[in-house]
C-alpha atoms as a PDB file:
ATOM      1  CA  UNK A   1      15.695   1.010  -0.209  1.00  0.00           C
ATOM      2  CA  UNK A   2      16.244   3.830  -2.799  1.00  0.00           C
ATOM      3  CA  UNK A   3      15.230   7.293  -1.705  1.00  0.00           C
ATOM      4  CA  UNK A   4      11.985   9.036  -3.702  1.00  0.00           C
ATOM      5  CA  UNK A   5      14.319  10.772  -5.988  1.00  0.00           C
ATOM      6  CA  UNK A   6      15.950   7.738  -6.957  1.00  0.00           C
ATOM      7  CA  UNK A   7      12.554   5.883  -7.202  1.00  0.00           C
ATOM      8  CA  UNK A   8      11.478   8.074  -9.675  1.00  0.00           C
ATOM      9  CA  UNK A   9       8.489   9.405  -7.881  1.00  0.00           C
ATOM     10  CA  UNK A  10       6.873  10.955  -4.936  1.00  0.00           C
ATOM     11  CA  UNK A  11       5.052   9.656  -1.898  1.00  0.00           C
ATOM     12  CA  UNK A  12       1.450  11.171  -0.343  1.00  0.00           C
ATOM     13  CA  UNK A  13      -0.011   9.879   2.788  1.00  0.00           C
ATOM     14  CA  UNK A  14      -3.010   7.206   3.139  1.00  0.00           C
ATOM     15  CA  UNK A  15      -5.346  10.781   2.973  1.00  0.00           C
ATOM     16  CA  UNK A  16      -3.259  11.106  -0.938  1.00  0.00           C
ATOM     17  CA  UNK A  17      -3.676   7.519  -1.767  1.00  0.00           C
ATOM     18  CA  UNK A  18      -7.837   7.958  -1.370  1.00  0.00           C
ATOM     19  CA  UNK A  19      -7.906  11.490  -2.932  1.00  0.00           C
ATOM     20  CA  UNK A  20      -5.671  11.317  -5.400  1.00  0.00           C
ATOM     21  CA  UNK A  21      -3.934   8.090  -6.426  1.00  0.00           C
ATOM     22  CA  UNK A  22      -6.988   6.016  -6.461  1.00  0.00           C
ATOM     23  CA  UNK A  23      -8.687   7.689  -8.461  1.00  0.00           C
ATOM     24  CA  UNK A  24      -6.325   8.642 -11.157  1.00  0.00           C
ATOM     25  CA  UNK A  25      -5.458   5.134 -11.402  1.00  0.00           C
ATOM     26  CA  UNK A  26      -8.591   4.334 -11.715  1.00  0.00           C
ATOM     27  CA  UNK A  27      -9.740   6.417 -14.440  1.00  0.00           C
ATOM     28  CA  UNK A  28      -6.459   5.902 -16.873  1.00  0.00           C
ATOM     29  CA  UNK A  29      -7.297   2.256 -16.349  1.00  0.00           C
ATOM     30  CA  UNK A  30     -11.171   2.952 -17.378  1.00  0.00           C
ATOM     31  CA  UNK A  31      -9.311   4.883 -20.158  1.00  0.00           C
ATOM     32  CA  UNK A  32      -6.999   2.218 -20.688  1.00  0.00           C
ATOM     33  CA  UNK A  33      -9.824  -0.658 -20.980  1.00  0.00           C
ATOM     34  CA  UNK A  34     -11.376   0.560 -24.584  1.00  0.00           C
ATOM     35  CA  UNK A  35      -7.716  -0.007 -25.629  1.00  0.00           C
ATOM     36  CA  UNK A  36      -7.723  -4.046 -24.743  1.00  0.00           C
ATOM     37  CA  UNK A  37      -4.166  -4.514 -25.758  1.00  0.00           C
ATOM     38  CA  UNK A  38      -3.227  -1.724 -23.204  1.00  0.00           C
ATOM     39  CA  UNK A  39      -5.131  -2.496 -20.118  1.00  0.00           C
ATOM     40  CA  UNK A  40      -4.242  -6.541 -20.628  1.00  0.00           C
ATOM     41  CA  UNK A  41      -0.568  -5.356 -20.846  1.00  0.00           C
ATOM     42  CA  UNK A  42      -1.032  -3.012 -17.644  1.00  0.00           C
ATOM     43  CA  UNK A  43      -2.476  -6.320 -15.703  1.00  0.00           C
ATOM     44  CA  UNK A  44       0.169  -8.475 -16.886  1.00  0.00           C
ATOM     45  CA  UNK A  45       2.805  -6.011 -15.626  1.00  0.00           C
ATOM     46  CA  UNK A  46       1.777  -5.862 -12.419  1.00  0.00           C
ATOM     47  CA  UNK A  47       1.070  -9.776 -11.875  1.00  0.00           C
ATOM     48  CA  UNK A  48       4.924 -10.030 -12.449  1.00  0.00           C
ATOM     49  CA  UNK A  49       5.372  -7.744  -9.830  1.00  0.00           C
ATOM     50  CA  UNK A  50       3.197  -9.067  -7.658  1.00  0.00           C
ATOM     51  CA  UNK A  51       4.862 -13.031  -8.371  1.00  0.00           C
ATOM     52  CA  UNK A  52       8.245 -12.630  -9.066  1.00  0.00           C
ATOM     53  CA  UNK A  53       9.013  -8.779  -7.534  1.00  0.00           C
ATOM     54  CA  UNK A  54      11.576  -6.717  -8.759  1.00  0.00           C
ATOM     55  CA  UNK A  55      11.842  -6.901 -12.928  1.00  0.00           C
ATOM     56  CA  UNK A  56      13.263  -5.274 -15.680  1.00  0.00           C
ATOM     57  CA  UNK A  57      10.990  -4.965 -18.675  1.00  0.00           C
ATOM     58  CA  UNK A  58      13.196  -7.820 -20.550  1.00  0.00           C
ATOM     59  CA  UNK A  59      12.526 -10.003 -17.692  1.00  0.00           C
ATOM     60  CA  UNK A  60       8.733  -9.690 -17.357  1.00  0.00           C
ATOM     61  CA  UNK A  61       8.869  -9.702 -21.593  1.00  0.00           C
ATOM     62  CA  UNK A  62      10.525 -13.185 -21.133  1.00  0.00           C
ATOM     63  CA  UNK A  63       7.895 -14.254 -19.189  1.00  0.00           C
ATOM     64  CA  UNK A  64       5.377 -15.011 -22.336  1.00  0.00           C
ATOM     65  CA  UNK A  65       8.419 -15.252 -24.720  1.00  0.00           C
ATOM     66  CA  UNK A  66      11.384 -16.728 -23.540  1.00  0.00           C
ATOM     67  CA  UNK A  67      12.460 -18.098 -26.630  1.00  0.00           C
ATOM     68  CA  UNK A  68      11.215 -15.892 -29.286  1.00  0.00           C
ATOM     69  CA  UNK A  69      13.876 -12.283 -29.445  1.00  0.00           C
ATOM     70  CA  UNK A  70      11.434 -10.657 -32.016  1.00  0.00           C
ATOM     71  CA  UNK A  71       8.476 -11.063 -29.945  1.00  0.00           C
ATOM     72  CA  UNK A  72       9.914 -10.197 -26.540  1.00  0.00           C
ATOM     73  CA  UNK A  73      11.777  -7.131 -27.861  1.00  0.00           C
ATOM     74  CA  UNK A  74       8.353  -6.032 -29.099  1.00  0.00           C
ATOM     75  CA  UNK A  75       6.942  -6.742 -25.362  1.00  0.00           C
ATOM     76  CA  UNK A  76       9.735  -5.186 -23.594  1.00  0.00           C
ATOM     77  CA  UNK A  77       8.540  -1.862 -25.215  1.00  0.00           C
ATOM     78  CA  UNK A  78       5.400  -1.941 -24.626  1.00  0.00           C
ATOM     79  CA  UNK A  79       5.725  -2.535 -21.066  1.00  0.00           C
ATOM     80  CA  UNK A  80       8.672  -0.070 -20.897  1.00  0.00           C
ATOM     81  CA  UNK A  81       5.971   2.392 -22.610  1.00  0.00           C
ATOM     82  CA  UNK A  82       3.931   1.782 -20.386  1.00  0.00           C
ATOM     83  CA  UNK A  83       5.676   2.028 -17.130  1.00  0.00           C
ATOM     84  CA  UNK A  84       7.648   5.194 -18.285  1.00  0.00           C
ATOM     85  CA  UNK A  85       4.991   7.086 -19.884  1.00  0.00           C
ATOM     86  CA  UNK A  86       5.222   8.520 -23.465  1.00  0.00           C
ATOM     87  CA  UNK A  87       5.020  11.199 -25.408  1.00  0.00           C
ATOM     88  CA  UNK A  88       2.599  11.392 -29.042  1.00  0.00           C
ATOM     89  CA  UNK A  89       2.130  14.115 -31.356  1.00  0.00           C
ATOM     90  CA  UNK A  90       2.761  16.885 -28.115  1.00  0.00           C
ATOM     91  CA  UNK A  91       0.427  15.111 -25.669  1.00  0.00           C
ATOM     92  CA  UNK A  92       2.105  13.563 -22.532  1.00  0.00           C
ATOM     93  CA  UNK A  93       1.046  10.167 -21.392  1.00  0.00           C
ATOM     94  CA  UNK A  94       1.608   9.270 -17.596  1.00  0.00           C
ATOM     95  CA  UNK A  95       3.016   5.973 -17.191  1.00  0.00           C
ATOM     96  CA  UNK A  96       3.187   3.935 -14.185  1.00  0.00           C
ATOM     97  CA  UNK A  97       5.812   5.586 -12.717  1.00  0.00           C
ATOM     98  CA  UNK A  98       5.000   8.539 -12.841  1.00  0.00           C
ATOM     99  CA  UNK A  99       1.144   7.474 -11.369  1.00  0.00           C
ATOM    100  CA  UNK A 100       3.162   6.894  -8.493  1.00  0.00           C
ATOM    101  CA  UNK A 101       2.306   2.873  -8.600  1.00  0.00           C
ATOM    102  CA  UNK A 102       5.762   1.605  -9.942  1.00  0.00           C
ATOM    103  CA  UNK A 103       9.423   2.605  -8.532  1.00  0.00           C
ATOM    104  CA  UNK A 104      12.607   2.315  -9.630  1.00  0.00           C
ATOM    105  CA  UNK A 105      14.571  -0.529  -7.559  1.00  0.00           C
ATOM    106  CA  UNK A 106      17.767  -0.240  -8.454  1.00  0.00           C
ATOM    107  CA  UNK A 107      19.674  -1.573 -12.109  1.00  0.00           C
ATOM    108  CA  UNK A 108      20.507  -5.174 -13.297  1.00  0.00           C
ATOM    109  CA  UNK A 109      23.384  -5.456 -14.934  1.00  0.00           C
ATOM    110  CA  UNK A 110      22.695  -8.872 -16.534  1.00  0.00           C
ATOM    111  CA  UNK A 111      22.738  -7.262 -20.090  1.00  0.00           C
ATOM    112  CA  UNK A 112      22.972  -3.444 -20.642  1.00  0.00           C
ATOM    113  CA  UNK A 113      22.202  -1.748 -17.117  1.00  0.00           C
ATOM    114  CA  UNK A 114      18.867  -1.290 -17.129  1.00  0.00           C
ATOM    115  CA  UNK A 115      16.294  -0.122 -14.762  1.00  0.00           C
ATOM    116  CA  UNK A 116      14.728  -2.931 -12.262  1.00  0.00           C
ATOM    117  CA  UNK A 117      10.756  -1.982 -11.072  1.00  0.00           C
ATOM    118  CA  UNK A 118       8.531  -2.903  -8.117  1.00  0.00           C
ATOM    119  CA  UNK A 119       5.463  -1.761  -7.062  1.00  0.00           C
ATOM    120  CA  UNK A 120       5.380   1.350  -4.914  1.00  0.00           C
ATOM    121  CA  UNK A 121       3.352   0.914  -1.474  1.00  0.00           C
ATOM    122  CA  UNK A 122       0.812   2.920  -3.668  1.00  0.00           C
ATOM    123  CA  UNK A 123       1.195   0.309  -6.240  1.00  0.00           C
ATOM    124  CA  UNK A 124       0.734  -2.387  -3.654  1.00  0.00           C
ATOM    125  CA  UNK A 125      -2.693  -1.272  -2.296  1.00  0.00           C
ATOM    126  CA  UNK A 126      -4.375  -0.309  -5.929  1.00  0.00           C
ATOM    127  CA  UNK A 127      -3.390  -4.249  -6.853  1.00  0.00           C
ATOM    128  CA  UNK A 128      -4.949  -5.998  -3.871  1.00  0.00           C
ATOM    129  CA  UNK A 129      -7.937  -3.764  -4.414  1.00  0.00           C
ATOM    130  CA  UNK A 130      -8.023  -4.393  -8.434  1.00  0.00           C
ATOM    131  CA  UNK A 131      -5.899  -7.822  -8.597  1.00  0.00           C
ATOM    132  CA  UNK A 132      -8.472 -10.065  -7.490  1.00  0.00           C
ATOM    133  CA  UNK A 133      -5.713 -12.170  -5.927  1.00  0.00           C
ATOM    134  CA  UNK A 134      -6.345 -15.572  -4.690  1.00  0.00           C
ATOM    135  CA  UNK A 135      -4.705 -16.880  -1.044  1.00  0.00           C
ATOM    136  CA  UNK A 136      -1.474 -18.087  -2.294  1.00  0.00           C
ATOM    137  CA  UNK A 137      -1.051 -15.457  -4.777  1.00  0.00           C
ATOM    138  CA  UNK A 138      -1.488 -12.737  -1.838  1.00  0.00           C
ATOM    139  CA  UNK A 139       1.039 -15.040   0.044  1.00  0.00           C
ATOM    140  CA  UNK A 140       3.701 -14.783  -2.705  1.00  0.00           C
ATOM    141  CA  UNK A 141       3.231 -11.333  -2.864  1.00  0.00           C
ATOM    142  CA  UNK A 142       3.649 -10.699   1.163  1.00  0.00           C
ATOM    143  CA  UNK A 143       6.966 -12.903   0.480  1.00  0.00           C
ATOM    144  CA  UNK A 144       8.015 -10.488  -2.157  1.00  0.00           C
ATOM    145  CA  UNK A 145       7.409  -6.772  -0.510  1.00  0.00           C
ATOM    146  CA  UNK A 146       8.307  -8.155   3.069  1.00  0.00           C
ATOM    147  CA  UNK A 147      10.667  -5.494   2.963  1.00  0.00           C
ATOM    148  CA  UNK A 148       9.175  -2.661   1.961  1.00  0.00           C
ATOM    149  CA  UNK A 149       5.618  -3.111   4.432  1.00  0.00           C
ATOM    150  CA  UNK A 150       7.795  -5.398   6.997  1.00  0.00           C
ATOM    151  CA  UNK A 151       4.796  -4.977   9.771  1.00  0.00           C
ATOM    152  CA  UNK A 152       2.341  -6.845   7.663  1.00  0.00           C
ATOM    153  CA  UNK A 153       4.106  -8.368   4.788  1.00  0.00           C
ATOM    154  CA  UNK A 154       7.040  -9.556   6.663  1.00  0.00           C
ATOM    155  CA  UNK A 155       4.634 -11.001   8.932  1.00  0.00           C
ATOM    156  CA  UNK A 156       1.945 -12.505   6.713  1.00  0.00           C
ATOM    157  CA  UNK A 157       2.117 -16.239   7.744  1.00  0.00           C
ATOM    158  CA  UNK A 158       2.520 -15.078  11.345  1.00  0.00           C
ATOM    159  CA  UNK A 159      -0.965 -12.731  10.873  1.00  0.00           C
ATOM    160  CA  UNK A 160      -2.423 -15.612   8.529  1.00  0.00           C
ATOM    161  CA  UNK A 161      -1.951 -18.400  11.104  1.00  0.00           C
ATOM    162  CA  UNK A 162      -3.414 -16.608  13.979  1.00  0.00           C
ATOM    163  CA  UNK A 163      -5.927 -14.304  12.929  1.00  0.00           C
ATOM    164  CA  UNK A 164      -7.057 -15.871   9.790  1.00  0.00           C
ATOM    165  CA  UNK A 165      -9.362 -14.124   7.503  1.00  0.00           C
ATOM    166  CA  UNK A 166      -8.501 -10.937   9.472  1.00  0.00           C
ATOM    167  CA  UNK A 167      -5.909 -10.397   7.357  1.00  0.00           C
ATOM    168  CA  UNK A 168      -8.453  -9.631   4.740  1.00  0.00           C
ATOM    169  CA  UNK A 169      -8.803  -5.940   6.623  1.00  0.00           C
ATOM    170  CA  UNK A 170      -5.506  -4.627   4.301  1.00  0.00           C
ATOM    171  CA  UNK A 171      -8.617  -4.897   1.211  1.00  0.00           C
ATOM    172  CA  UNK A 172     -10.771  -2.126   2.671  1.00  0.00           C
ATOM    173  CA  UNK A 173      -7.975   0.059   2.954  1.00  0.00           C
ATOM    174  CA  UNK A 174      -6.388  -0.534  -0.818  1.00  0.00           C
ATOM    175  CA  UNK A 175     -10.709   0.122  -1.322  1.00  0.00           C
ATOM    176  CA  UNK A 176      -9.536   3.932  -0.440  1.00  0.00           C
ATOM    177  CA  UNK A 177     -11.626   3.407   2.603  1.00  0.00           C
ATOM    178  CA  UNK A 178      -9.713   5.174   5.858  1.00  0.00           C
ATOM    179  CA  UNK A 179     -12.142   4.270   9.032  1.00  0.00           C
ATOM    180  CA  UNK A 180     -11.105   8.026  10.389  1.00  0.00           C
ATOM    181  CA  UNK A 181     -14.933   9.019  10.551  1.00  0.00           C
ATOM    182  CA  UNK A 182     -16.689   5.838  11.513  1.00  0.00           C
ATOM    183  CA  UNK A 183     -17.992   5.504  15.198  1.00  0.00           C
ATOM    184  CA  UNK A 184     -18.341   1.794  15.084  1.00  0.00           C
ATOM    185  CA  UNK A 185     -20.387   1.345  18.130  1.00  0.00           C
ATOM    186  CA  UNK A 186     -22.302   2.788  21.745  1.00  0.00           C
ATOM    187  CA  UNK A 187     -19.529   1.803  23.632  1.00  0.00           C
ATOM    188  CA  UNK A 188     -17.603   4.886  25.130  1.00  0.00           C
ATOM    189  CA  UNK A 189     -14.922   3.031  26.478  1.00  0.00           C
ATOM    190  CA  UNK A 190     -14.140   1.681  22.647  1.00  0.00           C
ATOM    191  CA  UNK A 191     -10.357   3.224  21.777  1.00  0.00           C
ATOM    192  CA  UNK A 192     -10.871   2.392  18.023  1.00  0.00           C
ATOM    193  CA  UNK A 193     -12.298   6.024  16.708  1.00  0.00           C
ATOM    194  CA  UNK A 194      -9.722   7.603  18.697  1.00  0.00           C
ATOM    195  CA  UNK A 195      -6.959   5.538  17.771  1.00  0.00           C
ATOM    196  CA  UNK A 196      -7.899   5.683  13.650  1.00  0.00           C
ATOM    197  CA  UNK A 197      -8.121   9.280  13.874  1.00  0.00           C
ATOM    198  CA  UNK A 198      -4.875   9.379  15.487  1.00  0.00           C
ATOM    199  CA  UNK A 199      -3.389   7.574  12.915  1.00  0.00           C
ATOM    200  CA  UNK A 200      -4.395  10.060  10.529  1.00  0.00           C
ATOM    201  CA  UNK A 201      -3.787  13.365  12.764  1.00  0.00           C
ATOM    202  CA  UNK A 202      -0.174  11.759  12.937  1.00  0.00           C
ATOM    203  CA  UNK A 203       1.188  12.075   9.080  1.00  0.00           C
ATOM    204  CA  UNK A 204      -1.479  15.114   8.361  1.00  0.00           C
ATOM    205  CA  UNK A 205       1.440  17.348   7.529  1.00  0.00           C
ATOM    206  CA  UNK A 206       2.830  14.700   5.074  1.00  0.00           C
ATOM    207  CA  UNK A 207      -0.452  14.682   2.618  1.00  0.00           C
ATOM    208  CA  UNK A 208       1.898  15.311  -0.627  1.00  0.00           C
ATOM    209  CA  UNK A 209       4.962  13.983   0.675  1.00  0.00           C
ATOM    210  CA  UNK A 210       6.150  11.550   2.851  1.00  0.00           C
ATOM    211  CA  UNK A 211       9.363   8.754   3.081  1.00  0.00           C
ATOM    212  CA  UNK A 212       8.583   5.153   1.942  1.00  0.00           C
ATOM    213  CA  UNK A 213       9.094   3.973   5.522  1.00  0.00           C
ATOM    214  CA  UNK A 214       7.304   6.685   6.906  1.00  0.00           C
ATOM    215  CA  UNK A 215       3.902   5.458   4.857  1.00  0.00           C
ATOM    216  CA  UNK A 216       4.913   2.190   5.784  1.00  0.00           C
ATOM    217  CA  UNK A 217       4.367   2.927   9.367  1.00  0.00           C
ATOM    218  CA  UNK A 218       1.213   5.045   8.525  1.00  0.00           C
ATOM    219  CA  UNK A 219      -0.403   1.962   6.491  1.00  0.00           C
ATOM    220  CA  UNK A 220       0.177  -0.881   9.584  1.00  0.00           C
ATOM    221  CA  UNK A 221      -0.589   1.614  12.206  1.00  0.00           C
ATOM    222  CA  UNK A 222      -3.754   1.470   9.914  1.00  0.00           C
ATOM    223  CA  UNK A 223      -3.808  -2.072   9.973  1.00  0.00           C
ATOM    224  CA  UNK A 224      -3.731  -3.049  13.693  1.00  0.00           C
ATOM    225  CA  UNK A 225      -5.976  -0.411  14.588  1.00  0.00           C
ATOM    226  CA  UNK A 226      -8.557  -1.446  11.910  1.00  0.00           C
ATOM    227  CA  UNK A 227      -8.422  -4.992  14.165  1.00  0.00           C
ATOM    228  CA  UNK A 228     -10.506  -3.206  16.751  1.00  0.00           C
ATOM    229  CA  UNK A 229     -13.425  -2.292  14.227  1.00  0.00           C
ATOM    230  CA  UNK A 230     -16.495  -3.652  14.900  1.00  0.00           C
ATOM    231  CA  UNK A 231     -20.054  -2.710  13.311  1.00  0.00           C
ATOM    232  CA  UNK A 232     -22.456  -0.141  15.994  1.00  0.00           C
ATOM    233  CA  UNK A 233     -24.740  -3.324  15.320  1.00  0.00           C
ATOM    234  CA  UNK A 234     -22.143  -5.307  17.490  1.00  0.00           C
ATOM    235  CA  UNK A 235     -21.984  -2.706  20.465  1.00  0.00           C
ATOM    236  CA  UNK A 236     -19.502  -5.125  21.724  1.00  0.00           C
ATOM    237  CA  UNK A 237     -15.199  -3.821  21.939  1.00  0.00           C
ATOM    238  CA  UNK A 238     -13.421  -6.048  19.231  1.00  0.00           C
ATOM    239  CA  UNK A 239     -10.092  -6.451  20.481  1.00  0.00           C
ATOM    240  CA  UNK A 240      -9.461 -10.411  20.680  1.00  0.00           C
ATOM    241  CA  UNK A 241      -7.762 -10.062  17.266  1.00  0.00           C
ATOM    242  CA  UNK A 242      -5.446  -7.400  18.296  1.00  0.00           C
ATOM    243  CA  UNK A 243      -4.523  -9.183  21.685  1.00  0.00           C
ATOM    244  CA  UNK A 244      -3.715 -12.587  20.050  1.00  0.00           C
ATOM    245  CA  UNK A 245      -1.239 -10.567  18.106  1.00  0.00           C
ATOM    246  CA  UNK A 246       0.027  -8.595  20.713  1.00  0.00           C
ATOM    247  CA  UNK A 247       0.868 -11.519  23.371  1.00  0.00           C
ATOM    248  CA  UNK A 248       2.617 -13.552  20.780  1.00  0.00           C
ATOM    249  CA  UNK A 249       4.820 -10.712  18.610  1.00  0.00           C
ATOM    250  CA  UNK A 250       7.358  -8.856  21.422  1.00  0.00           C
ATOM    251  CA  UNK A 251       8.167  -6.411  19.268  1.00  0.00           C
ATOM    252  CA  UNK A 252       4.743  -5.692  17.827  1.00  0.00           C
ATOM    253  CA  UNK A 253       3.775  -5.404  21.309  1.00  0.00           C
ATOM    254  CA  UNK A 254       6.534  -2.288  22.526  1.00  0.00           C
ATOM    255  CA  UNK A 255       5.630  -1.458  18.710  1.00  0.00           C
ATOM    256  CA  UNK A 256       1.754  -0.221  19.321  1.00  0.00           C
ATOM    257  CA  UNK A 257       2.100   0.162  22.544  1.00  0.00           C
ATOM    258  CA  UNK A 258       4.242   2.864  21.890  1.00  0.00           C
ATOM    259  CA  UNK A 259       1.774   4.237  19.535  1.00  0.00           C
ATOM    260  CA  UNK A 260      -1.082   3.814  22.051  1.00  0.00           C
ATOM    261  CA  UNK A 261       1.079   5.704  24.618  1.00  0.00           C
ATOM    262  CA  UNK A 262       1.845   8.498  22.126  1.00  0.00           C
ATOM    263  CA  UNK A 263      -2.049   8.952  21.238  1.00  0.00           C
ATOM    264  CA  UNK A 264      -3.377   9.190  24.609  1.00  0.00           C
ATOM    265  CA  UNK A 265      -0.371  11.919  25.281  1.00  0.00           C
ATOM    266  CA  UNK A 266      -1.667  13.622  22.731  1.00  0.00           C
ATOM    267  CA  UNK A 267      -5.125  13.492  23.544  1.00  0.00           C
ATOM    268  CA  UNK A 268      -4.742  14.156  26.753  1.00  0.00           C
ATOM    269  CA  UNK A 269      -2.776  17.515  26.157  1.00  0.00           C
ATOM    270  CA  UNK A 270      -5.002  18.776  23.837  1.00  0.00           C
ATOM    271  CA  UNK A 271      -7.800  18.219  26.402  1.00  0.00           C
ATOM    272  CA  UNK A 272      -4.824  20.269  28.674  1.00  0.00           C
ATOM    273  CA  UNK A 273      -4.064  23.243  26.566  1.00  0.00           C
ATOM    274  CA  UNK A 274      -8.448  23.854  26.208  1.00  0.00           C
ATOM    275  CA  UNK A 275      -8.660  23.712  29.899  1.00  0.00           C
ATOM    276  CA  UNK A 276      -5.409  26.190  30.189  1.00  0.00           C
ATOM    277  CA  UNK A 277      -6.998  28.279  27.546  1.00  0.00           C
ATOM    278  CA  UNK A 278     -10.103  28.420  29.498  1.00  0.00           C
ATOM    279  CA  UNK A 279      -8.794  29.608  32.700  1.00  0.00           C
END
């Protein structure tokens, strides 16, 4: 994968995605909705994205006019207007790119080099919170960005076939929703708030920037940790989910249970250095 410079943009961690991308997105696409041409044109852009991955703006232009030039030309700049941002009478507009939900991916060469796009693992979350994507669609999609969230994408129909509707726990966290201050039930013994918090203590020094694979690791972390939630109402430790998946995936298994060992050392060392400090 290209580094953030090449990308043409930055990365936050989860914390950034909540505060800061989320919202933004949000409101340029409330902007963006009085302007129907706009927002439909924004949508369409990213279910190309999401289908058929890494694009040029000719190619997703083809897409609704593959044999009219005149049209698609038209297209092609809107979308590349839209993805690069613009600027109109001394006012900057952000585009896509520069939102942080689009990256550079490299250049196809097919015609005139030009620049190919996929969504950013920013980009990824905001669609499968405002995508409304069906099963199959969120299948294709897994298929398509395998390699950039390899943990859970690359192991969708693994996760799908096994835990089912569990999968469904990557939508609360593209809802900006973290888990980091939830005590989910009376059971003392339950690992879960310790373990989300962890997650988050981990990357706190990489709120504004952070590597691609970094935040990968950061959002499925995230993921398998969220598999232990379960509502105070339950008062019951939800961990069958997390089990199935750890007995049948080897290297998920030295995976979190790497992580696991590297939260209770820090725990436990904090708890250390209070007792030192004490004495």
């Amino acid at each position: 994968m290209l580094s953030s410079d090449e990308q043409g943009t930055h990365y936050g961690n989860l914390q950034y995605y909540k505060n800061n991308i989320l919202p933004n997105s949000l409101e340029l696409l409330k902007k963006t909705k009085t302007q129907t041409k706009n927002f439909e044109r924004i949508r369409e852009i990213f279910k190309v994205l999401i289908l058929r991955g890494s694009s040029t703006t000719w190619e997703m232009a083809k897409i609704p006019f593959p044999n009219d030039v005149s049209r698609l030309r038209t297209r092609e700049k809107e979308y590349r207007r839209l993805i690069i941002g613009r600027n109109d009478r001394g006012k900057h507009y952000f585009g896509l790119l520069e939102l942080g939900l689009i990256v550079k991916d490299g250049l196809n060469y097919s015609r005139a080099p030009a620049n190919k796009y996929r969504l950013s693992l920013h980009g990824i979350l905001f669609c499968i919170n405002m995508m409304n994507l069906n099963d199959d669609e969120l299948s294709v999609f897994a298929d398509n960005y395998s390699h950039v969230l390899p943990k859970i994408f690359g192991k969708w129909k693994f996760l799908r076939e096994n835990i089912g509707a569990k999968t469904n726990k990557i939508k609360i966290l593209a809802k900006g929703v973290l888990l980091d201050g939830t005590k989910t039930s009376d059971d003392q013994n339950s690992p879960f708030f310790d373990l989300m918090s962890y997650v988050h203590t981990k990357y706190h020094r990489n709120y504004e920037k952070i590597d691609e694979d970094v935040l990968a690791e950061q959002i499925s972390y995230w993921f398998y940790t969220s598999l232990l939630y379960s509502p105070i109402s339950d008062k019951k430790l939800n961990i069958n989910s997390l089990i199935t998946i750890l007995k049948l995936d080897k290297n998920i298994f030295q995976w979190y249970t790497n992580f696991y060992r590297e939260a209770k050392t820090y725990y436990e060392s904090r708890l250390l250095s209070i007792i030192t400090i004490s004495l």
